[in-house]
C-alpha atoms as a PDB file:
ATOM      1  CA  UNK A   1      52.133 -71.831 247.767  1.00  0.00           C
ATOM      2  CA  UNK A   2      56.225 -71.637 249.238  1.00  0.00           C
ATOM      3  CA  UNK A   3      56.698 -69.282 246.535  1.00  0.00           C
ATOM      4  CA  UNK A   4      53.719 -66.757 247.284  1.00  0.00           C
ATOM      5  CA  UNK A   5      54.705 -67.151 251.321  1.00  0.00           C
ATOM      6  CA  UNK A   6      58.473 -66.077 249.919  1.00  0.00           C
ATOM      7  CA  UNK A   7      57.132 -62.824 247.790  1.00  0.00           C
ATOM      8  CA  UNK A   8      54.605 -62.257 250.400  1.00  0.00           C
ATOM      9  CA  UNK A   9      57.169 -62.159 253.689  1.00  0.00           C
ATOM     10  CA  UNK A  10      59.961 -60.371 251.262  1.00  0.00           C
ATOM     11  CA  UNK A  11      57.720 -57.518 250.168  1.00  0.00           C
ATOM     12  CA  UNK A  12      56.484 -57.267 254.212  1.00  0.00           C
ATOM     13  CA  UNK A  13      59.913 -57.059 255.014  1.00  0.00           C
ATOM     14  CA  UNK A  14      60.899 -54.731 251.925  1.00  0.00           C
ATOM     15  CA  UNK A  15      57.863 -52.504 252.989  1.00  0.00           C
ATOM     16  CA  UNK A  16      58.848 -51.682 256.743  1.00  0.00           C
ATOM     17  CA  UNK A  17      62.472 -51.643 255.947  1.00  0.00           C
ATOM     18  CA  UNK A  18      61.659 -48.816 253.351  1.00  0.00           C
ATOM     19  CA  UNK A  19      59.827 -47.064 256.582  1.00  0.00           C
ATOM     20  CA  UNK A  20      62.463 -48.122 259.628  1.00  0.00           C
ATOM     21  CA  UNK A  21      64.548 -44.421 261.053  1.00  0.00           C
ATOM     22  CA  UNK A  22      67.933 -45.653 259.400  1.00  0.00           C
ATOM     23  CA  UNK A  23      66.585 -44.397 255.875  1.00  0.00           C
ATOM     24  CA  UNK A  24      67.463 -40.383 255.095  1.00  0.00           C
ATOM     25  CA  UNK A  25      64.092 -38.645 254.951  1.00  0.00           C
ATOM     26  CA  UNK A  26      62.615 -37.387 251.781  1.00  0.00           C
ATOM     27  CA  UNK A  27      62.114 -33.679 251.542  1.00  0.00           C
ATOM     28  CA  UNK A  28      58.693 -32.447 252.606  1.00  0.00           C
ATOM     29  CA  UNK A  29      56.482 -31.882 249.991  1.00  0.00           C
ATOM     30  CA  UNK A  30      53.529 -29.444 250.705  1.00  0.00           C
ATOM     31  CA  UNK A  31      50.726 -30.585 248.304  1.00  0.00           C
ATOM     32  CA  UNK A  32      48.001 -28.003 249.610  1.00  0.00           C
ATOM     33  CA  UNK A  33      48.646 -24.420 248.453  1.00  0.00           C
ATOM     34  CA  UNK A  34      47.611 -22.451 252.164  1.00  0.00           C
ATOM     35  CA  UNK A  35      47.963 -19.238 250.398  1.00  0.00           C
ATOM     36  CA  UNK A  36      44.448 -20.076 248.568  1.00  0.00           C
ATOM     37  CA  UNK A  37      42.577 -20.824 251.862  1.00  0.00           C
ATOM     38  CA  UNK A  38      41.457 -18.107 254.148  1.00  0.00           C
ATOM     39  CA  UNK A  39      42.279 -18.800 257.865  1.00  0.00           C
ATOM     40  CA  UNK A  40      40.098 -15.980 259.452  1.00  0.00           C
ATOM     41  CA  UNK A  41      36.809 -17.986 258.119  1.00  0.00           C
ATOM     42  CA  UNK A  42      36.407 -21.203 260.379  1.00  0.00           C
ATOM     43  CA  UNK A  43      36.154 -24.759 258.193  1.00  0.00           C
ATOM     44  CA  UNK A  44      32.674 -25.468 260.090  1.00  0.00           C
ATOM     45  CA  UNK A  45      30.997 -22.287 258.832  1.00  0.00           C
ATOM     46  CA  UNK A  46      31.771 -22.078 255.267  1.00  0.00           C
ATOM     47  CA  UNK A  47      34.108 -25.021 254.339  1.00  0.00           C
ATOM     48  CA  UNK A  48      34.545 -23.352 250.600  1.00  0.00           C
ATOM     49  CA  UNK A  49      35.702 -19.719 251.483  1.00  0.00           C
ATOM     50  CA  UNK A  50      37.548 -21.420 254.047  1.00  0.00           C
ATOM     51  CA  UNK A  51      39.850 -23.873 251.620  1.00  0.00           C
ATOM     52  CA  UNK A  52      39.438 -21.090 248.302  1.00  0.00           C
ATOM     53  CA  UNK A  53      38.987 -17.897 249.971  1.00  0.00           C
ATOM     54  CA  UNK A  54      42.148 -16.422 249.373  1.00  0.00           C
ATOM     55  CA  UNK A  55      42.672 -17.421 245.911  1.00  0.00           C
ATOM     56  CA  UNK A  56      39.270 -15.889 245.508  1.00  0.00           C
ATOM     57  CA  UNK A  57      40.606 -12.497 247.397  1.00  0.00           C
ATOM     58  CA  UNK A  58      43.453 -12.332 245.056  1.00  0.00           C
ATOM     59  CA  UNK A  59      42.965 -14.140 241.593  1.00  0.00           C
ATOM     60  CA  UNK A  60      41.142 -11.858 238.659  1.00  0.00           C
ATOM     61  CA  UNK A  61      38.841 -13.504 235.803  1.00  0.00           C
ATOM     62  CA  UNK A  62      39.685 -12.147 232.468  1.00  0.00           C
ATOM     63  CA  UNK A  63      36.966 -10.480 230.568  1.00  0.00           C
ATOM     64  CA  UNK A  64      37.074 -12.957 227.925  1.00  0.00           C
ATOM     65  CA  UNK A  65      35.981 -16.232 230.213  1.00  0.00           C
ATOM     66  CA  UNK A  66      33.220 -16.849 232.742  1.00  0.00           C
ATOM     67  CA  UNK A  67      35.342 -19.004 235.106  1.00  0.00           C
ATOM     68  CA  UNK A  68      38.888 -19.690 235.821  1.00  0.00           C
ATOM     69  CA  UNK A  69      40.900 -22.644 237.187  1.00  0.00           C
ATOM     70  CA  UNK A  70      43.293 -25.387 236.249  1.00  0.00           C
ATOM     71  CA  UNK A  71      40.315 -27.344 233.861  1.00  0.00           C
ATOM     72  CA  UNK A  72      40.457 -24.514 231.570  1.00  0.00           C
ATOM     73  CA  UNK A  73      43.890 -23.501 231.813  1.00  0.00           C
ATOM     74  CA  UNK A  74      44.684 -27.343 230.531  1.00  0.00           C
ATOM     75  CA  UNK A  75      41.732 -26.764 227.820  1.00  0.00           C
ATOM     76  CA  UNK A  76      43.049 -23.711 226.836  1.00  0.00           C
ATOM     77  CA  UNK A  77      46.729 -25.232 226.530  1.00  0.00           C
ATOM     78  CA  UNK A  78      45.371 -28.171 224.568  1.00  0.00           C
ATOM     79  CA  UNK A  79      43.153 -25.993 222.285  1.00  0.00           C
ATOM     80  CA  UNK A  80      46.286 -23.621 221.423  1.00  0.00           C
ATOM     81  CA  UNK A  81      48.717 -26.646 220.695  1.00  0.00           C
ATOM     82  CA  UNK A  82      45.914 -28.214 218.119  1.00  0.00           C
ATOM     83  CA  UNK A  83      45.721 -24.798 217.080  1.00  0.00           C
ATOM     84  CA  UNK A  84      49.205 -24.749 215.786  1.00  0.00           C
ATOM     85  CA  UNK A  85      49.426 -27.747 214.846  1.00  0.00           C
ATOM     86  CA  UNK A  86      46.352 -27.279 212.451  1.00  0.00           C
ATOM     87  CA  UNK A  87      47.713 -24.043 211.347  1.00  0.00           C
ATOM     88  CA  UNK A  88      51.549 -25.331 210.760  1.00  0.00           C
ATOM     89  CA  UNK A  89      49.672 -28.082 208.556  1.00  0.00           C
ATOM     90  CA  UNK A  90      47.867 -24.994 206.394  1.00  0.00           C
ATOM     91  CA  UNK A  91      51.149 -23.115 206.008  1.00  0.00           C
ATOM     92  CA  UNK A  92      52.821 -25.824 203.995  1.00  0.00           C
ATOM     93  CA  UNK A  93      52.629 -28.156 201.370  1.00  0.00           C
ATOM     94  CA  UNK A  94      51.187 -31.434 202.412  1.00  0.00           C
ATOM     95  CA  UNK A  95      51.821 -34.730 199.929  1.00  0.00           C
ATOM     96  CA  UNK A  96      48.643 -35.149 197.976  1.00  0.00           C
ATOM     97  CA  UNK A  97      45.730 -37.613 199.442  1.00  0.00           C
ATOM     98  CA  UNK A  98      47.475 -37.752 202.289  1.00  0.00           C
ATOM     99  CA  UNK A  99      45.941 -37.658 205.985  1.00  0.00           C
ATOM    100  CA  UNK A 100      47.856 -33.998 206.568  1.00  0.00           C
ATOM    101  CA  UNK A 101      46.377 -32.456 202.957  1.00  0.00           C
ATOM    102  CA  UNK A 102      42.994 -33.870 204.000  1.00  0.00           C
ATOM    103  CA  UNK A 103      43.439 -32.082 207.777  1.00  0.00           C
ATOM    104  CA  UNK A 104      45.058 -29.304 206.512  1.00  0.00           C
ATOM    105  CA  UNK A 105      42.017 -28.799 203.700  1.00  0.00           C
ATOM    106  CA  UNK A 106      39.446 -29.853 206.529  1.00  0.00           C
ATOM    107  CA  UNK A 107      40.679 -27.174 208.695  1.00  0.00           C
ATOM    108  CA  UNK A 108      41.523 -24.491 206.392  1.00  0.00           C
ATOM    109  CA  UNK A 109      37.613 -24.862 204.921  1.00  0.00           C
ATOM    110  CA  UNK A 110      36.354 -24.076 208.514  1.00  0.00           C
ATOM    111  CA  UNK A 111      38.878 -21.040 209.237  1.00  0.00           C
ATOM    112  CA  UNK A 112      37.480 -19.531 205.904  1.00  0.00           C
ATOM    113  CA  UNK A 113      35.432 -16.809 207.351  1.00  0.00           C
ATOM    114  CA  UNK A 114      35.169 -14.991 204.343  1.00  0.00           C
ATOM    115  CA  UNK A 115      34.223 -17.697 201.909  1.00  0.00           C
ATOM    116  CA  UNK A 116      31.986 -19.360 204.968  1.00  0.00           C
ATOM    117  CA  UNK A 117      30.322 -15.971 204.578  1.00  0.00           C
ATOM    118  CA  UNK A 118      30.116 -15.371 201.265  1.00  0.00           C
ATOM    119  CA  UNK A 119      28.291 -18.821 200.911  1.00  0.00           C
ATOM    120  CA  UNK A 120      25.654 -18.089 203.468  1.00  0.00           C
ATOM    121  CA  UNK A 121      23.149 -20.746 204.657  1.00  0.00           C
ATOM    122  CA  UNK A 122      23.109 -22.435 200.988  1.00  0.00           C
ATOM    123  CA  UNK A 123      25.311 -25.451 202.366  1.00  0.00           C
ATOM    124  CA  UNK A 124      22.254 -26.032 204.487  1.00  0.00           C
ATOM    125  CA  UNK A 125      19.341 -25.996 202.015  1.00  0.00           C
ATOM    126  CA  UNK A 126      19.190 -29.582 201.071  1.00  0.00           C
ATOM    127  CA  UNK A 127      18.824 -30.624 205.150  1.00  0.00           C
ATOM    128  CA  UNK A 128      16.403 -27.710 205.611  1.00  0.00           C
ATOM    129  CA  UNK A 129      14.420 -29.110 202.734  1.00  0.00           C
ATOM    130  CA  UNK A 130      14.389 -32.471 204.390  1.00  0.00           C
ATOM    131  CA  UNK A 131      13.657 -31.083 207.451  1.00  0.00           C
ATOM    132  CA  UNK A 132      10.874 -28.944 205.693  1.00  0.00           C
ATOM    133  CA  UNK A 133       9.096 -32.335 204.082  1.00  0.00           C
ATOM    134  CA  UNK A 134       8.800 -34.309 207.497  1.00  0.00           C
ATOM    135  CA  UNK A 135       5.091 -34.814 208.372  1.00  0.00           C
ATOM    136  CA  UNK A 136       5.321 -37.021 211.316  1.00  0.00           C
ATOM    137  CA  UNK A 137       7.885 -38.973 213.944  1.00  0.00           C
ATOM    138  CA  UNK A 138       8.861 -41.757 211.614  1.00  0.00           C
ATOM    139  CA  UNK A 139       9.983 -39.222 209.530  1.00  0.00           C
ATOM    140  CA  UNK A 140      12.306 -37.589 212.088  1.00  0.00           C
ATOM    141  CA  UNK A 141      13.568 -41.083 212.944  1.00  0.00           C
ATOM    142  CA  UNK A 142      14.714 -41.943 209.453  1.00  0.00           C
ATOM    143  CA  UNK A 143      16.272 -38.743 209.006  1.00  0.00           C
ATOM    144  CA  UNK A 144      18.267 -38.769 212.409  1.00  0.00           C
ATOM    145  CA  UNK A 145      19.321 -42.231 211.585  1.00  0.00           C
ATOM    146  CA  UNK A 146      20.264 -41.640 207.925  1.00  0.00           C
ATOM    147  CA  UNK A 147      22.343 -38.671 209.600  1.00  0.00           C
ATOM    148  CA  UNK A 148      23.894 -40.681 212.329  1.00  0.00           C
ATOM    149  CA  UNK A 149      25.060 -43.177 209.996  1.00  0.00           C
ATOM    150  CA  UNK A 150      26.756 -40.579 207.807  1.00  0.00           C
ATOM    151  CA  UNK A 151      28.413 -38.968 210.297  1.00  0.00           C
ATOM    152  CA  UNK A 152      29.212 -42.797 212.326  1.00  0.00           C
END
């Protein structure tokens, strides 16, 4: 118990010390951007045009998306680093069986457009045949499960 009363009054005393006017103040840091909100629209009336307002006024979606923000912008960041990586993989020899030849095959199967294509739907018979045969809901069941377990 001494020795939790010691750590206890030395972090106490740490803690305001940290805070007492002798210290050099850290810069200010601003961590609300003011030049998204719009001032002319009071906070009690709309509280969302009032905070995003101006980024609203002033920020343009591209054609190619149907929202914008930082969500996507990391998403979009994310999906062109895996892209590259993927792609580097595809662009050079990988040591056979390993877990880079099996990506790089994996990947390069799927960015195949043309042989994707030229095989049409006939990857999918054998499940649409299955599919096809089921006459009731234990049928559906097994077939769900037998899938989940393949793809577990």
């Amino acid at each position: 118990m001494k020795h939790f009363l010691f750590f206890f009054g030395g972090s106490l005393v740490s803690l305001f010390s940290c805070n007492s006017s002798n210290n050099v103040s850290a810069p200010h840091r601003v961590f609300i951007d003011r030049t998204a909100m719009d001032s002319s629209v009071k906070p009690g009336d709309n509280f969302y045009l009032y905070v995003n307002g101006g980024w609203l006024r002033k920020t343009e979606i591209p054609p190619t998306e149907s929202e914008l923000g930082s969500f996507l912008d990391l998403y979009n960041k994310t999906k062109g680093r895996l892209h590259f990586i993927l792609d580097s993989l595809t662009k050079s020899s990988q040591p056979a069986g390993s877990i880079e030849q099996k990506v790089a095959d994996f990947f390069g199967s799927g960015m195949d457009s043309a042989l994707i294509d030229k095989r049409g739907p006939e990857p999918l018979k054998p499940y649409l045949m299955q599919i096809d045969a089921m006459k009731n809901p234990s049928d559906i069941m097994r077939f769900v499960a037998s899938h989940r377990k393949m793809n577990a």
